[in-house]
N, C-alpha and C. Protein backbone atom coordinates (compact mmCIF):
# COMPACT_ATOMS: atom_id res chain seq x y z
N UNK A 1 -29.68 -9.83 -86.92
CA UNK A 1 -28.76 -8.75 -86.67
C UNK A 1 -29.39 -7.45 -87.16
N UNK A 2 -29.35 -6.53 -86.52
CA UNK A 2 -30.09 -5.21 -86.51
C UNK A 2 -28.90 -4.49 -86.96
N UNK A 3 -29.45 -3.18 -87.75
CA UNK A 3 -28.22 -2.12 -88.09
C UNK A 3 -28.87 -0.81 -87.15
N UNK A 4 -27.81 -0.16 -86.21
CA UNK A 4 -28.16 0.52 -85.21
C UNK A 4 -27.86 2.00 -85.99
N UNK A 5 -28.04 3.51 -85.52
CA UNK A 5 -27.42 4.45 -86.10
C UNK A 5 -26.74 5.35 -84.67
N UNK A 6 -25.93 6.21 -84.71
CA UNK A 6 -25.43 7.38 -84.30
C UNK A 6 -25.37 8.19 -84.89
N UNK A 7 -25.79 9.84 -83.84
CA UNK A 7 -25.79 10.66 -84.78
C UNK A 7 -24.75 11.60 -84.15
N UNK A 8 -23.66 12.27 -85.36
CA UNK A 8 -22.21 12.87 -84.88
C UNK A 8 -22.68 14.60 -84.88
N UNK A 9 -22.86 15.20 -83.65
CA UNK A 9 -23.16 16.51 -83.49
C UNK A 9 -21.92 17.28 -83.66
N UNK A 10 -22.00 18.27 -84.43
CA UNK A 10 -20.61 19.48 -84.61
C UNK A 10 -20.46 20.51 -83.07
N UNK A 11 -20.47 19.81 -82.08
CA UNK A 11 -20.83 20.82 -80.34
C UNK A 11 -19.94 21.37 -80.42
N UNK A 12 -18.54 21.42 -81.49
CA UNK A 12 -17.29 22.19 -81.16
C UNK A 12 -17.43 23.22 -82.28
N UNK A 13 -17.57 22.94 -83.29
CA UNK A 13 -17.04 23.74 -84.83
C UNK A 13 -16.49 23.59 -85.44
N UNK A 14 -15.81 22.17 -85.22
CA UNK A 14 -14.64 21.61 -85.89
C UNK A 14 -15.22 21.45 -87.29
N UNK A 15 -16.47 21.21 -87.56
CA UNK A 15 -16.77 20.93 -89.29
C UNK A 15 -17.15 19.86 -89.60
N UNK A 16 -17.77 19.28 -90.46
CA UNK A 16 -18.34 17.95 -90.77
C UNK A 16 -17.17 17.06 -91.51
N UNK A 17 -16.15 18.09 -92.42
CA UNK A 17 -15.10 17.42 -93.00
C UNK A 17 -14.45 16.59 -91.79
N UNK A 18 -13.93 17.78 -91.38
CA UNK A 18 -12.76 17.18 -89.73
C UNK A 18 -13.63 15.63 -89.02
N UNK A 19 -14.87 15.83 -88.76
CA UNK A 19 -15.57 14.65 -87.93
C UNK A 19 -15.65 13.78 -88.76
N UNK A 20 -15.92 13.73 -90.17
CA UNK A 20 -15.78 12.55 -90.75
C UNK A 20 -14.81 11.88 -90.90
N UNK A 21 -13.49 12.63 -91.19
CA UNK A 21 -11.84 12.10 -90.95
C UNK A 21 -12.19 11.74 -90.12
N UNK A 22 -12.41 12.15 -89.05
CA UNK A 22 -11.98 11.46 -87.32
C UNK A 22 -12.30 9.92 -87.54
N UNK A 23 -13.82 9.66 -88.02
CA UNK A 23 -14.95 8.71 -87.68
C UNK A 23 -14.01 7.71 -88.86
N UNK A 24 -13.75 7.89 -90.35
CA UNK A 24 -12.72 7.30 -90.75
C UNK A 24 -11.26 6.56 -90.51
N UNK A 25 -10.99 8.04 -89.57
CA UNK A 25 -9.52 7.36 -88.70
C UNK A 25 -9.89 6.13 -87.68
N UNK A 26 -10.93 6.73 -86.82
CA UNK A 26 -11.15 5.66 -85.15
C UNK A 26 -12.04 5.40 -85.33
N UNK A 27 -12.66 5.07 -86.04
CA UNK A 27 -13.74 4.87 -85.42
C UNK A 27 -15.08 5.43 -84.59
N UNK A 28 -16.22 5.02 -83.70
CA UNK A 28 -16.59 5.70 -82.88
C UNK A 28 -16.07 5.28 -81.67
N UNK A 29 -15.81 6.53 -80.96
CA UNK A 29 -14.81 6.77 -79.77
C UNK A 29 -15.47 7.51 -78.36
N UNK A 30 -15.25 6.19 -77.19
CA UNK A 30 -16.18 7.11 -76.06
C UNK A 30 -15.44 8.75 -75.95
N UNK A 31 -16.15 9.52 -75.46
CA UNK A 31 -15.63 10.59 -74.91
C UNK A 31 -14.60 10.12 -73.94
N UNK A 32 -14.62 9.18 -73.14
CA UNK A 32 -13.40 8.82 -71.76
C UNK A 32 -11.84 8.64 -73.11
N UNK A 33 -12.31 7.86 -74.33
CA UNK A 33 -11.29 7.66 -75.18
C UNK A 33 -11.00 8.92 -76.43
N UNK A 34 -11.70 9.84 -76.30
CA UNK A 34 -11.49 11.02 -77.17
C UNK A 34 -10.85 12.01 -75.64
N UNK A 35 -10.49 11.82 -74.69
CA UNK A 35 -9.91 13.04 -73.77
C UNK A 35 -10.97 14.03 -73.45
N UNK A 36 -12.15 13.67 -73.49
CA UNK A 36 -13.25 14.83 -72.69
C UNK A 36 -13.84 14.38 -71.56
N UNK A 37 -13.51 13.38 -70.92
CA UNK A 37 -14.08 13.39 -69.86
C UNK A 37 -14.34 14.98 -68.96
N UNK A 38 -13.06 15.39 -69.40
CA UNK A 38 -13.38 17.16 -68.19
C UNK A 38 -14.16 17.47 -68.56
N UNK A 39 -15.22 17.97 -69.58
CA UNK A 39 -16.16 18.42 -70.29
C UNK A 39 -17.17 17.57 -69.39
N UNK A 40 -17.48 16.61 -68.73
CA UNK A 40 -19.14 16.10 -68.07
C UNK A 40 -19.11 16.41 -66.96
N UNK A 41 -20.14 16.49 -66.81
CA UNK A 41 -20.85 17.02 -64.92
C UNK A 41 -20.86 15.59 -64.37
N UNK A 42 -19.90 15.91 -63.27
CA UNK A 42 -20.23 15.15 -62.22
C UNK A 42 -21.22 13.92 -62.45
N UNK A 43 -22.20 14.35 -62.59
CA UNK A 43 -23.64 13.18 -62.40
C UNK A 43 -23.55 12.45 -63.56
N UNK A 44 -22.66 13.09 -64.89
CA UNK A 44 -22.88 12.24 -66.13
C UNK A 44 -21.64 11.13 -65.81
N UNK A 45 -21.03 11.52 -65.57
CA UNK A 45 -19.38 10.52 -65.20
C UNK A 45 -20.15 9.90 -64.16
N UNK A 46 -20.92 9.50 -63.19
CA UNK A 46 -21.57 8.91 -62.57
C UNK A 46 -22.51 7.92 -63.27
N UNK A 47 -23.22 8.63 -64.30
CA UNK A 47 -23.92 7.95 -64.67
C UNK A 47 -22.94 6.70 -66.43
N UNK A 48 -21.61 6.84 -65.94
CA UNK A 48 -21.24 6.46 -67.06
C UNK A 48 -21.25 6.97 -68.81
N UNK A 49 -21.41 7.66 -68.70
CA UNK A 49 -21.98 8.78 -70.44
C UNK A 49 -20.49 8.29 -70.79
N UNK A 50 -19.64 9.12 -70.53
CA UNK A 50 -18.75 8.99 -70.90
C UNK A 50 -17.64 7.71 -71.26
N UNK A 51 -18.34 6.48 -70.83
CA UNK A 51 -17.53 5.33 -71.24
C UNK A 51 -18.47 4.44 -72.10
N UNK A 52 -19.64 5.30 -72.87
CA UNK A 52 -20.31 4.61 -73.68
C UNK A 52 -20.43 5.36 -75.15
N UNK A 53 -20.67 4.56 -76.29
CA UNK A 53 -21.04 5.04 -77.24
C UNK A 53 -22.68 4.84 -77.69
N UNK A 54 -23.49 6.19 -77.91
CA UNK A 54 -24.83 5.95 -77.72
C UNK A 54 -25.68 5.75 -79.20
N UNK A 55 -26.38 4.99 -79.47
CA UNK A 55 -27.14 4.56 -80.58
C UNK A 55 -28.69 4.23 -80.53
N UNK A 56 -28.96 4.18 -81.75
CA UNK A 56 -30.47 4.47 -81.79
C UNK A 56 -31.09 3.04 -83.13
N UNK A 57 -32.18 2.53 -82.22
CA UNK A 57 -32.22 1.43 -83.30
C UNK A 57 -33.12 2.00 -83.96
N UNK A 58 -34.12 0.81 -85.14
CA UNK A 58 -34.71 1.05 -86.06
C UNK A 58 -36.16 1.13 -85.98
N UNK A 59 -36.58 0.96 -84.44
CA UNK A 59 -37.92 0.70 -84.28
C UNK A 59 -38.49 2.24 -84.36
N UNK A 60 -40.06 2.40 -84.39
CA UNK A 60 -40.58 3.57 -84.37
C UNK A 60 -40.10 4.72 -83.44
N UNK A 61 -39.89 4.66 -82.01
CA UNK A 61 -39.41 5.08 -80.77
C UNK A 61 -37.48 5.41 -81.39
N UNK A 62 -36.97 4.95 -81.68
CA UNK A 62 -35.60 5.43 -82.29
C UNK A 62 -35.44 5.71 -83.58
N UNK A 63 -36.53 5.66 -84.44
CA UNK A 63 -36.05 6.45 -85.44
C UNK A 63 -36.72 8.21 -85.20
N UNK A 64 -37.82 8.25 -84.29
CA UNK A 64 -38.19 9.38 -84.06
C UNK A 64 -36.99 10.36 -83.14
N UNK A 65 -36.23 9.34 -82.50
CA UNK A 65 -35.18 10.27 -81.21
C UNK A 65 -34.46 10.70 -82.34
N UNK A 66 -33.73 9.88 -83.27
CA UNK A 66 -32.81 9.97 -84.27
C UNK A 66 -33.18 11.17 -85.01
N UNK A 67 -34.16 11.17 -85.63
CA UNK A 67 -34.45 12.17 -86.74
C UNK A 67 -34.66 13.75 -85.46
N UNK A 68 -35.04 13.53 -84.06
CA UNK A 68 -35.22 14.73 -83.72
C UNK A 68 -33.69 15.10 -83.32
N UNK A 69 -32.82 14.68 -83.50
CA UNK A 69 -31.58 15.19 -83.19
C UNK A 69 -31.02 15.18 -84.67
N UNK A 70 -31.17 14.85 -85.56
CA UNK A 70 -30.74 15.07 -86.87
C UNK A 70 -31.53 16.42 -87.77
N UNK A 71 -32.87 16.78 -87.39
CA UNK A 71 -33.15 18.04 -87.71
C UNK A 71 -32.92 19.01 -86.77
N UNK A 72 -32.82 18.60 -85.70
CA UNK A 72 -33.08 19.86 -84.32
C UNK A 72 -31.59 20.77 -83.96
N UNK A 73 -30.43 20.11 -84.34
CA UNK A 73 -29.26 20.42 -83.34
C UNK A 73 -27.73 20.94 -84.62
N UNK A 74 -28.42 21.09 -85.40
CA UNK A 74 -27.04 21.75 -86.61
C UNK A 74 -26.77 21.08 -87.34
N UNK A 75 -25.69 21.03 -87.57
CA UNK A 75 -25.23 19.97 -88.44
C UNK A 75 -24.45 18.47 -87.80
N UNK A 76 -24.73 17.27 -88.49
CA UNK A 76 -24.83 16.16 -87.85
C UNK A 76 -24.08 15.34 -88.72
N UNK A 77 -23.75 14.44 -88.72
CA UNK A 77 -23.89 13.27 -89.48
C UNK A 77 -24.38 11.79 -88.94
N UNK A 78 -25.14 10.97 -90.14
CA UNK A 78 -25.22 10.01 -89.39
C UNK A 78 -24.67 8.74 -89.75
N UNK A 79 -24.00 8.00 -88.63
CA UNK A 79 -23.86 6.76 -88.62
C UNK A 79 -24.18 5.58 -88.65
N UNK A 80 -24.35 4.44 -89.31
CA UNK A 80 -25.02 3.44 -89.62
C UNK A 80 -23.59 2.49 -89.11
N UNK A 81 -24.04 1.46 -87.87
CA UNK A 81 -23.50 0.29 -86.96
C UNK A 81 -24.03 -0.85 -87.45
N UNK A 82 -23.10 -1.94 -88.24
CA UNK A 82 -23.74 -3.44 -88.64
C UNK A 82 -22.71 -4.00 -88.16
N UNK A 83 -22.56 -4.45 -86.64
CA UNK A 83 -21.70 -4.97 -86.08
C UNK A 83 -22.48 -6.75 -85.28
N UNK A 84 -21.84 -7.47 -85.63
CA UNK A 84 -22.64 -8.58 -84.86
C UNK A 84 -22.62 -8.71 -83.54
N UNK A 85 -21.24 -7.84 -82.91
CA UNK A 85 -21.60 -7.97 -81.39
C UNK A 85 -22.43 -7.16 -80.33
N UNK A 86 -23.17 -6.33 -81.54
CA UNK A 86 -24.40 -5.40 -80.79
C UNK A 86 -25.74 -6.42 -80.38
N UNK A 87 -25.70 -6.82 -79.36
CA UNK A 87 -26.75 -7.07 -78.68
C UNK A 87 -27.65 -6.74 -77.71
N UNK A 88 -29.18 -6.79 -78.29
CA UNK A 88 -29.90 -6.46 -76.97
C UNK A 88 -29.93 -7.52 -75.70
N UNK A 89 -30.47 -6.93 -74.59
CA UNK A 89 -30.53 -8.07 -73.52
C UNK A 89 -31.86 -8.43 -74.00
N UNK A 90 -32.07 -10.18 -73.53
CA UNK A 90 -32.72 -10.59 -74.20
C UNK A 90 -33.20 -11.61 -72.61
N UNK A 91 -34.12 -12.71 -72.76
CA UNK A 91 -34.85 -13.55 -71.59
C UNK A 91 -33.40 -14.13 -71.14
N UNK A 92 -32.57 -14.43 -71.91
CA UNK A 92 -31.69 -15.62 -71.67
C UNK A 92 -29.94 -14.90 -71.41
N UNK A 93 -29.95 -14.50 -72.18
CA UNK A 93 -28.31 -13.13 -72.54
C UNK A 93 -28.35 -11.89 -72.01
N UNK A 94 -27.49 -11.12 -71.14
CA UNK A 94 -27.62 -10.08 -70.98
C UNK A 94 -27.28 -9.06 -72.40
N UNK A 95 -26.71 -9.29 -73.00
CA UNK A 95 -26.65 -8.51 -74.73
C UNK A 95 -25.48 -7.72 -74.01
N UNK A 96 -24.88 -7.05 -75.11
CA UNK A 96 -23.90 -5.66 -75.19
C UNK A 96 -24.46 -4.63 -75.08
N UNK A 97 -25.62 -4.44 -75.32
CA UNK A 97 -26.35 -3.24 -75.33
C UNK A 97 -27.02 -3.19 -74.08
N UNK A 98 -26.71 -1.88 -73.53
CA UNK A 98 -27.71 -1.50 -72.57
C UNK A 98 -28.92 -0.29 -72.79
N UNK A 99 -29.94 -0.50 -72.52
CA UNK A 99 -31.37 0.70 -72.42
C UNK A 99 -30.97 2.23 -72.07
N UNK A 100 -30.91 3.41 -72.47
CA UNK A 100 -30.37 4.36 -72.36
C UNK A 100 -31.88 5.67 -72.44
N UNK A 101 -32.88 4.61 -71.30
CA UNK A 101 -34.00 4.95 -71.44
C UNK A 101 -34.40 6.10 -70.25
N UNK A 102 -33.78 7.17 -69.84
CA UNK A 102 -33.71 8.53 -69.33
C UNK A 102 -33.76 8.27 -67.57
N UNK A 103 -33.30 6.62 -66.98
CA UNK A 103 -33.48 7.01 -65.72
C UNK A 103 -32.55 7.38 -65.19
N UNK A 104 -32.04 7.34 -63.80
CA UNK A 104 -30.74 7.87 -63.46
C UNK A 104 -29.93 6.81 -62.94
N UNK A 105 -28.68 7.04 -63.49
CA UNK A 105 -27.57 5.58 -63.27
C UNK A 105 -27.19 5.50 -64.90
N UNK A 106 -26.52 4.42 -64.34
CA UNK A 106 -25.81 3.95 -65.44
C UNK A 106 -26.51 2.88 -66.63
N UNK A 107 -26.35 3.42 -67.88
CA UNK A 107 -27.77 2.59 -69.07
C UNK A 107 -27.62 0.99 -68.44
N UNK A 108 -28.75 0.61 -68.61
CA UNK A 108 -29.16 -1.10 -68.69
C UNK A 108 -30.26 -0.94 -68.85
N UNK A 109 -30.39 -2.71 -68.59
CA UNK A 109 -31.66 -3.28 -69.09
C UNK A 109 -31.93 -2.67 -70.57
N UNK A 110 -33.57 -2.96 -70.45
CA UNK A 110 -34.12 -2.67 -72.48
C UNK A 110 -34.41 -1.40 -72.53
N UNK A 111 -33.87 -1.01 -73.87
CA UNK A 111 -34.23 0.65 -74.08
C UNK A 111 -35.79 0.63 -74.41
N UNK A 112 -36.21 1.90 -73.84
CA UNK A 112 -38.42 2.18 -73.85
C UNK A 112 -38.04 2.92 -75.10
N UNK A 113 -36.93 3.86 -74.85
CA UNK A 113 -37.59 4.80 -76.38
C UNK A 113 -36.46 4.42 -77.78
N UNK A 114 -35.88 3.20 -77.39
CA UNK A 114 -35.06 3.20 -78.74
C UNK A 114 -33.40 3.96 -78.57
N UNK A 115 -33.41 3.78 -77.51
CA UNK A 115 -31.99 4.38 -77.42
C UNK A 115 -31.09 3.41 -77.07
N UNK A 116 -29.58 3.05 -77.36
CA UNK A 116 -29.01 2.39 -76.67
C UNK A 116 -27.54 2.94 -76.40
N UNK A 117 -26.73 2.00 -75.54
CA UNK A 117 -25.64 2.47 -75.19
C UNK A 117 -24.50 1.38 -75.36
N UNK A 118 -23.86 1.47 -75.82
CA UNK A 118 -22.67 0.23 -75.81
C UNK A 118 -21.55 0.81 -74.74
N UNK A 119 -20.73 -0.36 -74.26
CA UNK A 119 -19.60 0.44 -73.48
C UNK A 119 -18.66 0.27 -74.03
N UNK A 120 -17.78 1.02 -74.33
CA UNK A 120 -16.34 1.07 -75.11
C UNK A 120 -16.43 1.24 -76.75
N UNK A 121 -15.86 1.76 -77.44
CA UNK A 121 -15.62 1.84 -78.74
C UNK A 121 -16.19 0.84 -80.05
N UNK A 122 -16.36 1.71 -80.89
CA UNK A 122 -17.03 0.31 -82.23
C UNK A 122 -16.02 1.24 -83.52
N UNK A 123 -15.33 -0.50 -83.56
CA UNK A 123 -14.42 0.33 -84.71
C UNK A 123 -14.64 0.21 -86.18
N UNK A 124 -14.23 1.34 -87.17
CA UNK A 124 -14.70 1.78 -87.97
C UNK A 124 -15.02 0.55 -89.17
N UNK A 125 -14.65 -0.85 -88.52
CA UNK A 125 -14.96 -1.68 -90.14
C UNK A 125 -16.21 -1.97 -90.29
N UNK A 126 -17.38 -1.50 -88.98
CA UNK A 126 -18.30 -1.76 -88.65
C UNK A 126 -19.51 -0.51 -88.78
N UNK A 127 -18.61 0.55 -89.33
CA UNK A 127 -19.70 1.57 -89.69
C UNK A 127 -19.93 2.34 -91.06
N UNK A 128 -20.74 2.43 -91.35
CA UNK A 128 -21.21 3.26 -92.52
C UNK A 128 -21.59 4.75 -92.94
N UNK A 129 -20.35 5.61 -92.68
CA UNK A 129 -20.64 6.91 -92.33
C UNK A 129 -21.13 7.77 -93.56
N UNK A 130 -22.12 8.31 -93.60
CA UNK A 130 -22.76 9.64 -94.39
C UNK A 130 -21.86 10.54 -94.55
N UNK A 131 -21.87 10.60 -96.08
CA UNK A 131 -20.69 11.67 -96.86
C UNK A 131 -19.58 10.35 -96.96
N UNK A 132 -19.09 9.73 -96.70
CA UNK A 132 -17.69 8.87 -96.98
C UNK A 132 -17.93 7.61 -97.48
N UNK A 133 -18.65 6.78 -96.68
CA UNK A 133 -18.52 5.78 -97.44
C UNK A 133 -20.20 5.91 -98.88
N UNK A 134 -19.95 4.83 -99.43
CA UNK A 134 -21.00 4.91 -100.81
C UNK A 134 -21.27 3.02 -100.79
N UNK A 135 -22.71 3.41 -101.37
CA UNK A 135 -23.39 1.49 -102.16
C UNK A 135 -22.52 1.24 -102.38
N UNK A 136 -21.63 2.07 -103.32
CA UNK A 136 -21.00 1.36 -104.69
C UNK A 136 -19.49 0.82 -104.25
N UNK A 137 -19.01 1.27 -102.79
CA UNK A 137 -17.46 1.11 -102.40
C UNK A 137 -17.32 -0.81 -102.55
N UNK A 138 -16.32 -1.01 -102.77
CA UNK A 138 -15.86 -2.40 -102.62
C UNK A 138 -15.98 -2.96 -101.25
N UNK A 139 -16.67 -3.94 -101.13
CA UNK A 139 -16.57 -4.52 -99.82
C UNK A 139 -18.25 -4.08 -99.04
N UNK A 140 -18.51 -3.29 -100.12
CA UNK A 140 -20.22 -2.79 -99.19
C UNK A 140 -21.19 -3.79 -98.45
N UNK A 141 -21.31 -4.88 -99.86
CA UNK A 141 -21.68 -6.17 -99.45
C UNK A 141 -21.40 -7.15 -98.18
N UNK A 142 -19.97 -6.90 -97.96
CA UNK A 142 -19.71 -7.42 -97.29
C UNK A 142 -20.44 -6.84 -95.47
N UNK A 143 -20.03 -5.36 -95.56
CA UNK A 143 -20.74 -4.75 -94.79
C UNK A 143 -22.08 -4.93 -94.05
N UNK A 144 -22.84 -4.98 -95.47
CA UNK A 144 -24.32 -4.84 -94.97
C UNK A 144 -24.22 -6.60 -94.79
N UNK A 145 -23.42 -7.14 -94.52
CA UNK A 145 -23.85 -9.07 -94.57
C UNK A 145 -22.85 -9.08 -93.08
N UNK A 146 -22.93 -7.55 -92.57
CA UNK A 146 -22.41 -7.61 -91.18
C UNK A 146 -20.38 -8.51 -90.74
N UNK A 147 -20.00 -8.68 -92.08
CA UNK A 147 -18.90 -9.27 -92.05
C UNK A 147 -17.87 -7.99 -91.31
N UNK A 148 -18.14 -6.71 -91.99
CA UNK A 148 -17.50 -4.88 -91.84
C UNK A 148 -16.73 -5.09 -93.34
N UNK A 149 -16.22 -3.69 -93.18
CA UNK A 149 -15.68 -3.65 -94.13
C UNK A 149 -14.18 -4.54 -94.56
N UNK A 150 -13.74 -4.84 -95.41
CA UNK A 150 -12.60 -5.19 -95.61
C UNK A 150 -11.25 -4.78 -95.50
C-alpha cells in the first residue's frame, strides 16, 4: 500500500485556515461535489477533471510534479492519502487509479509522470492534512497502518 499526496491550491482566497476546515469537514471533494463544475471549460468536463480527485505518488516523476506545484503556485497545502482502496492498474486488476499522464480524454491506464486520478471523493479518515493533523494525534498509528483514522 502506497501513501499518495494532493496538493490544496488557495485559486480563490479563501485562506489556508478556511481550506483546512473544509478538508477536516469532507474530506477531499471532486469539484462536480464542491458545486464548480461552472468554473471548467468545456474540454475539461469532457475530459472528466471534474469528477476526479487528482494525486501524486511517491516515485521520482511525482514527487518532482508535487513539489513544482507546492513551490510554484502560492500557498498550498499538502495532503497525504493512506487509503487501501487506492489502486494502480496493474497486469491482472484494472486498480482505482487512473494515469493522469497529459493526453486528451478522460485519465486511465498507468500514470508516465506520477500523477493520478481517482473518481469520486476520499474521505477524510484517510488523509493526513498539513497544519491539522500531528505524529502525536491518537489514532496516527492506526493511520499510517492504513486502517484511517478513528
Amino acid at each position: 500500500m502506497a501513501i499518495y499526496y494532493h496538493v490544496v491550491i488557495d485559486k480563490t482566497n479563501q485562506g489556508l485556515a478556511h481550506l483546512r476546515n473544509q478538508l477536516d469537514l469532507h474530506g477531499l471533494m471532486t469539484a462536480e461535489q464542491r458545486g464548480l463544475t461552472h468554473q471548467f471549460p468545456p474540454v475539461m468536463i469532457a475530459m472528466q477533471h471534474h469528477q476526479h480527485v487528482f494525486l501524486w505518488d511517491d516515485r521520482p516523476a511525482g514527487v518532482r510534479g508535487r513539489q513544482g506545484l507546492e513551490n510554484g503556485v502560492g500557498e498550498t497545502i499538502t495532503v497525504k492519502v493512506n487509503w487501501p482502496e487506492l489502486t494502480e492498474p496493474g497486469l491482472v486488476f484494472a486498480g482505482t487509479l487512473a494515469g493522469d499522464s497529459g493526453h486528451v480524454g478522460p485519465p486511465h491506464g498507468t500514470s508516465t509522470n506520477g500523477a493520478w486520478a481517482y473518481k469520486g471523493s476520499i474521505a477524510r479518515q484517510w488523509l493526513f492534512i498539513d497544519g491539522v493533523d500531528s505524529p502525536n494525534d491518537p489514532g496516527f498509528n492506526d493511520w499510517v497502518a492504513g486502517k484511517g483514522w478513528p
